[in-house]
Protein backbone atom coordinates (compact mmCIF):
# COMPACT_ATOMS: atom_id res chain seq x y z
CA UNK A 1 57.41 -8.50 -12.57
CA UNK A 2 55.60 -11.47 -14.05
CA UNK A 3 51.52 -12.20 -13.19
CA UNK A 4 53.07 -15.06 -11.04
CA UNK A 5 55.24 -13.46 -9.02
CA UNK A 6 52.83 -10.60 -8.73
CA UNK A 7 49.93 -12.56 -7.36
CA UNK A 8 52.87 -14.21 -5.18
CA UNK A 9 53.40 -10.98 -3.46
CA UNK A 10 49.59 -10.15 -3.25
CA UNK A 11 48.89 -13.17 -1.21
CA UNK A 12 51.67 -12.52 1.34
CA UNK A 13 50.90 -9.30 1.80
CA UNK A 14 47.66 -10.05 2.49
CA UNK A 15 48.24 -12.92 4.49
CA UNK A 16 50.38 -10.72 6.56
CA UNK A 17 47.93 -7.92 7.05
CA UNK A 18 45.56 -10.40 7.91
CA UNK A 19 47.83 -12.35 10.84
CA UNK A 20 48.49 -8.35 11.86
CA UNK A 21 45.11 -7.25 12.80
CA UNK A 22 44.34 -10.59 14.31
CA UNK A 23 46.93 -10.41 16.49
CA UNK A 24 46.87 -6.79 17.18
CA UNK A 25 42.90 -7.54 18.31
CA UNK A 26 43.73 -9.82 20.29
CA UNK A 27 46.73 -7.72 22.34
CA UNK A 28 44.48 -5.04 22.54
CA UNK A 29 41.29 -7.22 23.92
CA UNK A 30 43.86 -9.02 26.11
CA UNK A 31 45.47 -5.88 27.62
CA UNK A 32 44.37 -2.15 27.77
CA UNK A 33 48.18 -0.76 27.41
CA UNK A 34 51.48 -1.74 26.53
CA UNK A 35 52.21 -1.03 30.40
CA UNK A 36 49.87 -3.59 30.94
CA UNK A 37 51.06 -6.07 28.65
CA UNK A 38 54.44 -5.68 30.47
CA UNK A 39 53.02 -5.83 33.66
CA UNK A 40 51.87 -9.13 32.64
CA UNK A 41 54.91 -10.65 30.92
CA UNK A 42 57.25 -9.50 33.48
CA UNK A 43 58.72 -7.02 36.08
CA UNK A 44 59.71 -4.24 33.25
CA UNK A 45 57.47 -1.13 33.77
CA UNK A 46 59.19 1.07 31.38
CA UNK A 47 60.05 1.14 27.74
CA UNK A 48 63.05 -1.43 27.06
CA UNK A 49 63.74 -1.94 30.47
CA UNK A 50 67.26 -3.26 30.09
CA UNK A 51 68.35 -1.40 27.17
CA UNK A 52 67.23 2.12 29.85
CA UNK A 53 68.79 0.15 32.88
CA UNK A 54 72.06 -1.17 31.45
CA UNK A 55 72.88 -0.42 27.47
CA UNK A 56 72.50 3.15 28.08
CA UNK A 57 74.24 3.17 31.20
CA UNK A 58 77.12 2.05 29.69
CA UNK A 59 77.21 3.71 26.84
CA UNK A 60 77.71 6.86 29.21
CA UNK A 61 79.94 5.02 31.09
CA UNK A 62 82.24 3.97 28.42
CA UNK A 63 84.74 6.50 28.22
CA UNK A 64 84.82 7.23 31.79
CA UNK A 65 85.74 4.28 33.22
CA UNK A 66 86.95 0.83 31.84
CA UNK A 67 85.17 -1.24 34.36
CA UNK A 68 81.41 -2.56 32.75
CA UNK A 69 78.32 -1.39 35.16
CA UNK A 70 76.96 -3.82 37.27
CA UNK A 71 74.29 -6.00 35.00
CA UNK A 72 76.06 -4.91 31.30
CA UNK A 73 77.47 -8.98 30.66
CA UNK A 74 78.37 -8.51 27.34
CA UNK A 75 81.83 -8.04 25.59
CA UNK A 76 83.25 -4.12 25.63
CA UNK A 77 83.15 -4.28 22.17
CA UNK A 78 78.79 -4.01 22.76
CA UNK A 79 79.75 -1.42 24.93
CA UNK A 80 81.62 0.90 22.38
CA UNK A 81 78.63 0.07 20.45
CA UNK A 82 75.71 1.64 22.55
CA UNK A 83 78.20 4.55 23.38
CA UNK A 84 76.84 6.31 20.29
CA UNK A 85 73.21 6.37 22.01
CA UNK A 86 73.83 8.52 24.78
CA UNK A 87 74.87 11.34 22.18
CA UNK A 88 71.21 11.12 21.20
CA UNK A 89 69.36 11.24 24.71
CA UNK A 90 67.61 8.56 25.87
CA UNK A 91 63.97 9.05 24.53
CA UNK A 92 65.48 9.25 21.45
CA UNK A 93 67.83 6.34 22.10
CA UNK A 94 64.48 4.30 22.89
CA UNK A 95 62.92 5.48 19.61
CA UNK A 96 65.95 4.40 17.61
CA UNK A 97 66.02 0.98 19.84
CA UNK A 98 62.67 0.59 18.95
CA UNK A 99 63.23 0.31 15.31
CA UNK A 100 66.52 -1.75 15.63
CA UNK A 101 64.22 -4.02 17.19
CA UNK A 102 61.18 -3.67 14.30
CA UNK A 103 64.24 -4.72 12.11
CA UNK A 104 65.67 -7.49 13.99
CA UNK A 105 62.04 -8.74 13.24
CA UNK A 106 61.89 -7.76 9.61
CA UNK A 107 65.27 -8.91 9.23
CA UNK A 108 64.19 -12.73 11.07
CA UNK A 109 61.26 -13.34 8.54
CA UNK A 110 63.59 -12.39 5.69
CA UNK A 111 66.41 -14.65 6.88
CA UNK A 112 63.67 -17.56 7.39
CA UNK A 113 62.04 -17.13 3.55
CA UNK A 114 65.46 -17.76 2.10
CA UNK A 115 66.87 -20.21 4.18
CA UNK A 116 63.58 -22.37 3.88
CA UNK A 117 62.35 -22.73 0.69
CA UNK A 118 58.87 -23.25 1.91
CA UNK A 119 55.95 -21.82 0.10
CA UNK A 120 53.28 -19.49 1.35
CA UNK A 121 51.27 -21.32 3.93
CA UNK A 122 54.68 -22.52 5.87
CA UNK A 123 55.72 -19.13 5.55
CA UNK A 124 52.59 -17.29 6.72
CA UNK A 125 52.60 -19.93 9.76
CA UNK A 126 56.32 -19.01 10.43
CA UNK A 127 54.85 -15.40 10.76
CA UNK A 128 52.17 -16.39 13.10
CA UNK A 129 54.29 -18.39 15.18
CA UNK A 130 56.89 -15.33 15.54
CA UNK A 131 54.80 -12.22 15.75
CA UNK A 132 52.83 -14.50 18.73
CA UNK A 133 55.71 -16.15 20.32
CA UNK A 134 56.43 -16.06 24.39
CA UNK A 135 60.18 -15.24 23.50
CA UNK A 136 59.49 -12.57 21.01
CA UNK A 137 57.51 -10.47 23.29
CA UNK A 138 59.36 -10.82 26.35
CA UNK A 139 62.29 -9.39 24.20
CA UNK A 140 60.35 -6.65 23.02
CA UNK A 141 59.41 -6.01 26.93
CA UNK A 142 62.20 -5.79 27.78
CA UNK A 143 64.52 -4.32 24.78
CA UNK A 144 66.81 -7.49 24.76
CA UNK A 145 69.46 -8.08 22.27
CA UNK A 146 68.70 -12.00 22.09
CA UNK A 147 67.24 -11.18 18.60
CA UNK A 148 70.29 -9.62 17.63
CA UNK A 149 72.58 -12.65 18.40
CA UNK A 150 69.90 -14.88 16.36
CA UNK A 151 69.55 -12.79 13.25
CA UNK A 152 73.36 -12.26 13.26
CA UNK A 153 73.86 -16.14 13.42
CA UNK A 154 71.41 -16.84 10.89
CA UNK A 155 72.54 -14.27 8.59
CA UNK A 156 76.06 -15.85 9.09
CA UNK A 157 74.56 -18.94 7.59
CA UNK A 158 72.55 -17.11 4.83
CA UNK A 159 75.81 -15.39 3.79
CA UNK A 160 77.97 -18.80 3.88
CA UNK A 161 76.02 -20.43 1.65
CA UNK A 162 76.35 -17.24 -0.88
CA UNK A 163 80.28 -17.73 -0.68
CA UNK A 164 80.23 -14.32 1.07
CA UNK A 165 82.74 -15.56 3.85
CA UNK A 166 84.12 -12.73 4.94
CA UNK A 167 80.47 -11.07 6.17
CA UNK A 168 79.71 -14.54 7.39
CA UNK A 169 82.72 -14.32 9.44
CA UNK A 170 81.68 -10.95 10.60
CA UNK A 171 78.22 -12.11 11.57
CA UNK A 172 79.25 -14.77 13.55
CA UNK A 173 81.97 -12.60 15.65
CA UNK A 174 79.24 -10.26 16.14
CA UNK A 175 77.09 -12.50 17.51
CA UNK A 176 79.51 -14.05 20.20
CA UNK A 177 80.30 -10.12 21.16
CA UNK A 178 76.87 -10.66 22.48
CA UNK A 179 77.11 -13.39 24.18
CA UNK A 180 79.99 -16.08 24.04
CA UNK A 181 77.87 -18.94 23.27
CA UNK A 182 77.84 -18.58 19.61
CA UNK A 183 81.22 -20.32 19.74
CA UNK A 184 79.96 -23.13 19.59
CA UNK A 185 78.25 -22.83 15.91
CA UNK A 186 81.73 -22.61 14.34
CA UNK A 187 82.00 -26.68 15.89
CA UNK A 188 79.59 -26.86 12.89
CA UNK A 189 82.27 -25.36 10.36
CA UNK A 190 85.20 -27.86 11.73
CA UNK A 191 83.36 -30.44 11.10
CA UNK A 192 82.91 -29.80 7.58
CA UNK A 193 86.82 -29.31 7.79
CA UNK A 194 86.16 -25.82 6.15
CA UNK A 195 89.39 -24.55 8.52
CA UNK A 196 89.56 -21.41 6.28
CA UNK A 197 86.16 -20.05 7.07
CA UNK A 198 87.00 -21.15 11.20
CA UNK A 199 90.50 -19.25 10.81
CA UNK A 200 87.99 -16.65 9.27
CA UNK A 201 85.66 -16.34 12.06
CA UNK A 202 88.46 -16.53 14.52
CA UNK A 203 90.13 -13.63 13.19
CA UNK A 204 86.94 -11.71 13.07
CA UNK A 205 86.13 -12.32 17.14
CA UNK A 206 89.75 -11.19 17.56
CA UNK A 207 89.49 -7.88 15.89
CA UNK A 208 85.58 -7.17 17.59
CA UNK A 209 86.80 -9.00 20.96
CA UNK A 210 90.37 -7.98 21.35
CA UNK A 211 92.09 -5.46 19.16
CA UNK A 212 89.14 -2.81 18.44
CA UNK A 213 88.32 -2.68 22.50
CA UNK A 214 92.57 -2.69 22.76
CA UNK A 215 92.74 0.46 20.95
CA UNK A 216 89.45 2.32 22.48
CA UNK A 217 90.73 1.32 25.88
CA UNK A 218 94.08 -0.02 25.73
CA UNK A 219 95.42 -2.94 26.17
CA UNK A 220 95.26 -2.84 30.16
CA UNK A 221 91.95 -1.22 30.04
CA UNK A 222 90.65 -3.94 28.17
CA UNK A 223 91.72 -6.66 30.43
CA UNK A 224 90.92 -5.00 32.72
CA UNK A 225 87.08 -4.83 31.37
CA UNK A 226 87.21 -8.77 30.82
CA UNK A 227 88.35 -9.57 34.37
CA UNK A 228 85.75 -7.66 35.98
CA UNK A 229 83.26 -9.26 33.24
CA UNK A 230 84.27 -13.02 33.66
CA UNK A 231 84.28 -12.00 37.73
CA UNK A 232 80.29 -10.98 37.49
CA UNK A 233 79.67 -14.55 35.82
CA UNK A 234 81.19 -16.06 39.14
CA UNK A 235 78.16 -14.40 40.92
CA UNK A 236 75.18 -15.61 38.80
CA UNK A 237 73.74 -18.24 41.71
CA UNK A 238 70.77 -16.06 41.58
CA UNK A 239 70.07 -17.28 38.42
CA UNK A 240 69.38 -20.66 39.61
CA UNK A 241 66.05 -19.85 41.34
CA UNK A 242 65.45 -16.78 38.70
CA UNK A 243 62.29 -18.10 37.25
CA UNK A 244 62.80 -16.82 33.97
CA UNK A 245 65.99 -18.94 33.49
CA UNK A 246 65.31 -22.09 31.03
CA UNK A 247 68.53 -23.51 31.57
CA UNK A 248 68.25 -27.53 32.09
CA UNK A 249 69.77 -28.39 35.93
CA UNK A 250 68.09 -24.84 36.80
CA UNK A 251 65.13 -25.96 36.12
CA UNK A 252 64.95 -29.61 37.34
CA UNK A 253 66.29 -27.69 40.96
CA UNK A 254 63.03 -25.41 40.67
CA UNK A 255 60.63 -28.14 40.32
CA UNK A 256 61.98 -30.31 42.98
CA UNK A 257 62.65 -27.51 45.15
CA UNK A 258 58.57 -27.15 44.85
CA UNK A 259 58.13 -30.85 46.53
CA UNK A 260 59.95 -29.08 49.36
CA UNK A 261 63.21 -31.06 48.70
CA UNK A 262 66.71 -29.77 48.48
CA UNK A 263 68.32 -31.11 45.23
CA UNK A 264 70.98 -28.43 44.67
CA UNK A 265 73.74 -31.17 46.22
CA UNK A 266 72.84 -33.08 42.75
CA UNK A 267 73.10 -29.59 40.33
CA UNK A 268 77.36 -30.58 39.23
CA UNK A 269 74.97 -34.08 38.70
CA UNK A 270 72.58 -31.77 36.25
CA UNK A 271 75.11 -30.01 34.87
CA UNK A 272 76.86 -33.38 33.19
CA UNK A 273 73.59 -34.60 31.95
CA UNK A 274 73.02 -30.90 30.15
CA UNK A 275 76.56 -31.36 28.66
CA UNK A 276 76.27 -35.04 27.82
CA UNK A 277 72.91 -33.61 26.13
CA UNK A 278 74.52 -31.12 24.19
CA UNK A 279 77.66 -33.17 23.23
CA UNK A 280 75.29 -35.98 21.71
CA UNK A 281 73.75 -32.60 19.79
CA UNK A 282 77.21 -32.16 18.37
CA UNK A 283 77.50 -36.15 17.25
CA UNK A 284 74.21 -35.62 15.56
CA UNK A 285 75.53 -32.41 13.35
CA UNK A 286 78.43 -34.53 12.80
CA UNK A 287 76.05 -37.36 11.49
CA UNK A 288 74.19 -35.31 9.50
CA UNK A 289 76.51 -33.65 7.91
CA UNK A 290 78.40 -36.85 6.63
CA UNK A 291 74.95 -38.18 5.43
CA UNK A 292 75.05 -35.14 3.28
CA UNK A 293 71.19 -34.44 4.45
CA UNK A 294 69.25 -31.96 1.90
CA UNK A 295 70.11 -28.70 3.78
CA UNK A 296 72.57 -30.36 6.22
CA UNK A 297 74.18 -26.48 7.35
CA UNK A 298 70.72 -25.58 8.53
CA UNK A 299 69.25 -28.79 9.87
CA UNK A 300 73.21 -28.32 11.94
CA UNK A 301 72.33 -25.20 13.62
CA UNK A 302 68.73 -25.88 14.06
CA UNK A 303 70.21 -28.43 16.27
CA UNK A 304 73.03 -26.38 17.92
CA UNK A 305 69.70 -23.62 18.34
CA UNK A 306 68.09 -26.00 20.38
CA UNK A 307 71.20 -27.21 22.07
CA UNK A 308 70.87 -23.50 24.43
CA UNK A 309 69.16 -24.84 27.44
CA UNK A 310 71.56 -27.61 27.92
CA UNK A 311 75.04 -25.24 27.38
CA UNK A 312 73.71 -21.62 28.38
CA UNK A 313 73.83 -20.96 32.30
CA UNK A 314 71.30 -18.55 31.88
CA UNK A 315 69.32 -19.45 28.56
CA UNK A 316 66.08 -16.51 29.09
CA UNK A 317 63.09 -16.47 27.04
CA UNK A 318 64.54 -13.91 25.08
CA UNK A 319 67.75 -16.86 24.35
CA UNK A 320 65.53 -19.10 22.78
CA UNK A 321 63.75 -16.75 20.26
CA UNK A 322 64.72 -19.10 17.43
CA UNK A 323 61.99 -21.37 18.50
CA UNK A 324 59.45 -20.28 15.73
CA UNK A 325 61.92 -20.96 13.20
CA UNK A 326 62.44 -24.26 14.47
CA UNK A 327 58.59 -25.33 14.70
CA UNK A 328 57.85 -23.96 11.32
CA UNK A 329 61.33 -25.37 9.65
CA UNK A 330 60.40 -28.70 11.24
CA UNK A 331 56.68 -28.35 9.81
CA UNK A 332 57.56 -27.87 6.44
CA UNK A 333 59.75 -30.64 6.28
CA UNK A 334 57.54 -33.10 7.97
CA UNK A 335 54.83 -32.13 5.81
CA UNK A 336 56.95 -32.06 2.44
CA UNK A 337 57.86 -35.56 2.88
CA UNK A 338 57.80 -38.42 0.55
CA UNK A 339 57.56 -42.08 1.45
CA UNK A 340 59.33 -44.55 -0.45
CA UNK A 341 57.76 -46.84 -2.56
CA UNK A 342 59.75 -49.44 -2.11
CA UNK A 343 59.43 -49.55 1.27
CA UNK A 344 56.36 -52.13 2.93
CA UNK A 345 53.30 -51.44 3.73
CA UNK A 346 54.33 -52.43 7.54
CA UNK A 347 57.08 -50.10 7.64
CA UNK A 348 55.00 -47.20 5.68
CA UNK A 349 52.78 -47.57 8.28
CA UNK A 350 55.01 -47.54 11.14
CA UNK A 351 56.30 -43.81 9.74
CA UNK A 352 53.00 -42.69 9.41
CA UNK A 353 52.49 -43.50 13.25
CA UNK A 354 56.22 -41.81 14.17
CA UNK A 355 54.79 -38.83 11.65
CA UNK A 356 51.79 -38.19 13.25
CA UNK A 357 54.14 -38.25 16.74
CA UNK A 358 56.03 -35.81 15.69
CA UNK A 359 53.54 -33.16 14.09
CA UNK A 360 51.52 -33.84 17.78
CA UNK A 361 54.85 -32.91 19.24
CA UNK A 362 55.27 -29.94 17.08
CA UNK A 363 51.69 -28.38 18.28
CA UNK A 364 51.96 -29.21 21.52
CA UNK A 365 55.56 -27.17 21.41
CA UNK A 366 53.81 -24.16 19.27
CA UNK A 367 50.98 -24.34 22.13
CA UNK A 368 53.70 -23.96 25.38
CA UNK A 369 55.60 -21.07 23.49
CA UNK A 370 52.77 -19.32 22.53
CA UNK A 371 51.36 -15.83 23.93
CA UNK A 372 48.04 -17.24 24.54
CA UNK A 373 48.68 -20.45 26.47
CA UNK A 374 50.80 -17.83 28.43
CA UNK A 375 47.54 -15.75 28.91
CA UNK A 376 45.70 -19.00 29.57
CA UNK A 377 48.49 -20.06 32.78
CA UNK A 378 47.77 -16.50 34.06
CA UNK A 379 50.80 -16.33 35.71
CA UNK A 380 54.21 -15.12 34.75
CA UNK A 381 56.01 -17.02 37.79
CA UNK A 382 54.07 -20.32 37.52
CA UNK A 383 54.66 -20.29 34.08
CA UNK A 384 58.50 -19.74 33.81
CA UNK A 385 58.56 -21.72 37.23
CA UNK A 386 57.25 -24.60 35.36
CA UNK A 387 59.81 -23.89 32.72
CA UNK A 388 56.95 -24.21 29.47
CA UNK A 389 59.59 -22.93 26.78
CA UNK A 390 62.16 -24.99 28.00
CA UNK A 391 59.89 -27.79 27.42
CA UNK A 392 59.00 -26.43 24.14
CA UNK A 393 62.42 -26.52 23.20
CA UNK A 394 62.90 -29.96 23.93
CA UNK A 395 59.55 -30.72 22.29
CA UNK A 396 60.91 -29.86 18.87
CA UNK A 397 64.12 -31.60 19.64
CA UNK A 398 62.84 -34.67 20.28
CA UNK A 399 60.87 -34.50 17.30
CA UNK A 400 64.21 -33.43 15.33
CA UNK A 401 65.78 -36.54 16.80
CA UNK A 402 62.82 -38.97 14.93
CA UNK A 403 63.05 -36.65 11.67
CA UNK A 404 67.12 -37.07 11.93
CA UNK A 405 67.02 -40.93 12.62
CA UNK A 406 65.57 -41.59 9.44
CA UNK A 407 67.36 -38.62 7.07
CA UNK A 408 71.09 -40.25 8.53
CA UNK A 409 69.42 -43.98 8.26
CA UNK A 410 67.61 -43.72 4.83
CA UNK A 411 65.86 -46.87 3.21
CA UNK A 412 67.58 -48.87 1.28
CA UNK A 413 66.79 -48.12 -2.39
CA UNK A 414 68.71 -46.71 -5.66
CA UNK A 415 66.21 -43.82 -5.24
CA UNK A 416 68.26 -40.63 -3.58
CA UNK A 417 64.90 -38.62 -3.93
CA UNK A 418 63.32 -40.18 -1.27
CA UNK A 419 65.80 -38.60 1.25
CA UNK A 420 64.56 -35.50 2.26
């Protein structure tokens, strides 16, 4: 290893140690237990709530019965999955959960250093931003698998750009065993008419969707499984009022139901304007793409990552876990930036202003998603009431949406450089 890369590695380690025991000093002066730390993020009073209350559950349920348990939402091939933890016992389940989890994390910085080539400060902010994200530890509360589905997706991506399609494929069919939405990233792959790697994919989700669960339960069993499944997402009013849920028209209903007025006549309304939202998302990937933006696969699912609220009837905390990558993606490429020299001083100074917009944007995002604002609101209901990661979401969207405007509408100059 050369003295470069050596010192390299020095710094980051340090710099990680160092974000560490800040942020383990500050857990521990905020709260006197992990108990008490999920007593203040939410209603979980137990170790990995959901995984105890609902992996588990099914994983003993599995072979007994081909109907899921009341709560488990995701595909049976998930639920062949956690039907080797029961085998184990649970506290040792929740150990090995524990880890998976630790992983996921390890796993997410990893996927976010080679994906961005950003150097050390963008990546030691990236690490802040994580380890002290609302999203992150309200997955970790809980035991959530919303990590899962964003590694897996973002690993899909990693692997693509390797030429290692068939994992890619993999990792995106994994994903959508999870939860469906992840469908929508292969829109992303059409579009760059790269049919082979959607035919790919496709085939993937029909071996972990269809013909694995087909064998373990047969083909009747199976259905069987999926009717009852899609039935349970019939039932998910609750959600509406839940909250926890970030999801667009759920959360314009929550904050006009606090004026005391009954808006839930207009939520069909809110669900169009969500869709409309997403589909002009999709345009935008499109855009890019043809453009052929520096890092145009990426800056396609940042987008389609930020699309969630506005396509995911649900879209939890724990859903939108990709929002640190997002911030710090968005911050080193604001920040790496070059102005063109042959533009005027007029317009140089009219991107300065739209910079400075968006990096005020940016912090004001990092600020709502953050553990401490959380701390700072005091209260868990108010705060997902209020809906502060949704708006953090959109936060970094609309700042995408400036960035985007001038990578698909460059200046006109000889000078390709000056796109970036």
């Amino acid at each position: 290893m050369s003295k470069n890369k050596l010192s390299q590695v020095f710094w980051y380690a340090a710099g990680v140690a160092a974000i560490l025991l800040i942020l383990f000093t500050y857990f521990a002066a905020t709260w006197s237990s992990i108990k008490s730390a999920q007593a203040a993020i939410d209603t979980c009073s137990q170790a990995f709530c959901d995984f105890s209350e609902f992996y588990y559950r099914m994983g003993q349920a599995v072979f007994t019965t081909d109907v899921p348990i009341t709560g488990f939402v995701y595909s049976p091939f998930i639920a062949i999955l956690v039907s080797v933890f029961p085998l184990l016992g649970l506290n040792i389940s929740l150990v090995v959960w524990g880890v998976l989890q630790i992983l996921a994390i390890f796993f997410y910085l990893f996927l976010f250093h080679r994906l961005v080539p950003a150097k050390l400060p963008i990546q030691l902010l990236f690490i802040t931003l994580t380890l002290s994200s609302f999203p992150l530890l309200h997955i970790l509360s809980w035991g959530q698998v919303g990590l899962f589905t964003i590694v897996a997706i973002l690993a899909a991506l990693y692997y693509y750009e390797r030429g290692q399609l068939v994992i890619a494929a993999c990792l995106i069919a994994f994903a959508i065993s999870f939860k469906f939405f992840p469908f929508v990233f292969l829109i992303l792959f059409v579009i760059r008419r790269d049919f082979r790697f959607t035919l790919m994919s496709l085939a993937a989700c029909g071996l972990f969707l269809f013909i694995i669960p087909g064998i373990v339960f047969g083909i009747e069993g199976m259905l069987h499984f999926y009717s009852v499944l899609f039935g349970s997402y019939q039932h998910f009013d609750w959600v509406i009022t839940n909250y926890n849920s970030q999801y667009f028209p759920n959360l314009m209903l929550r904050m006009v139901d606090a004026i005391h007025y009954d808006a839930h006549a207009y939520l069909p309304v809110l669900r169009c304007i969500a869709y409309m939202i997403a589909f002009v998302n999709l345009t935008l990937v499109y855009r890019i793409w043809r453009a052929q933006v520096r890092l145009a696969d990426l800056w396609g699912f940042h987008i389609i990552f930020l699309s969630i609220p506005f396509i995911m009837p649900t879209s939890w905390p724990a859903d939108l876990v990709y929002l640190p990558f997002g911030q710090a993606f968005l911050f080193w490429w604001l920040l790496n930036g070059r102005e063109s020299s042959h533009e005027d001083i007029v317009t140089q100074r009219r991107h300065r202003i739209i910079l400075a917009v968006q990096l005020v944007l940016l912090l004001i995002s990092v600020i709502f998603s953050n553990i401490a604002f959380f701390n700072f609101i005091g209260d868990r209901i108010l705060f997902g009431s209020l809906g502060f990661i949704f708006w953090s979401n959109l936060l970094v969207l609309v700042a995408s949406y400036l960035k985007i405007h001038r990578l698909i509408n460059p200046p006109l100059e000889k000078c390709p450089a000056v796109i970036t």
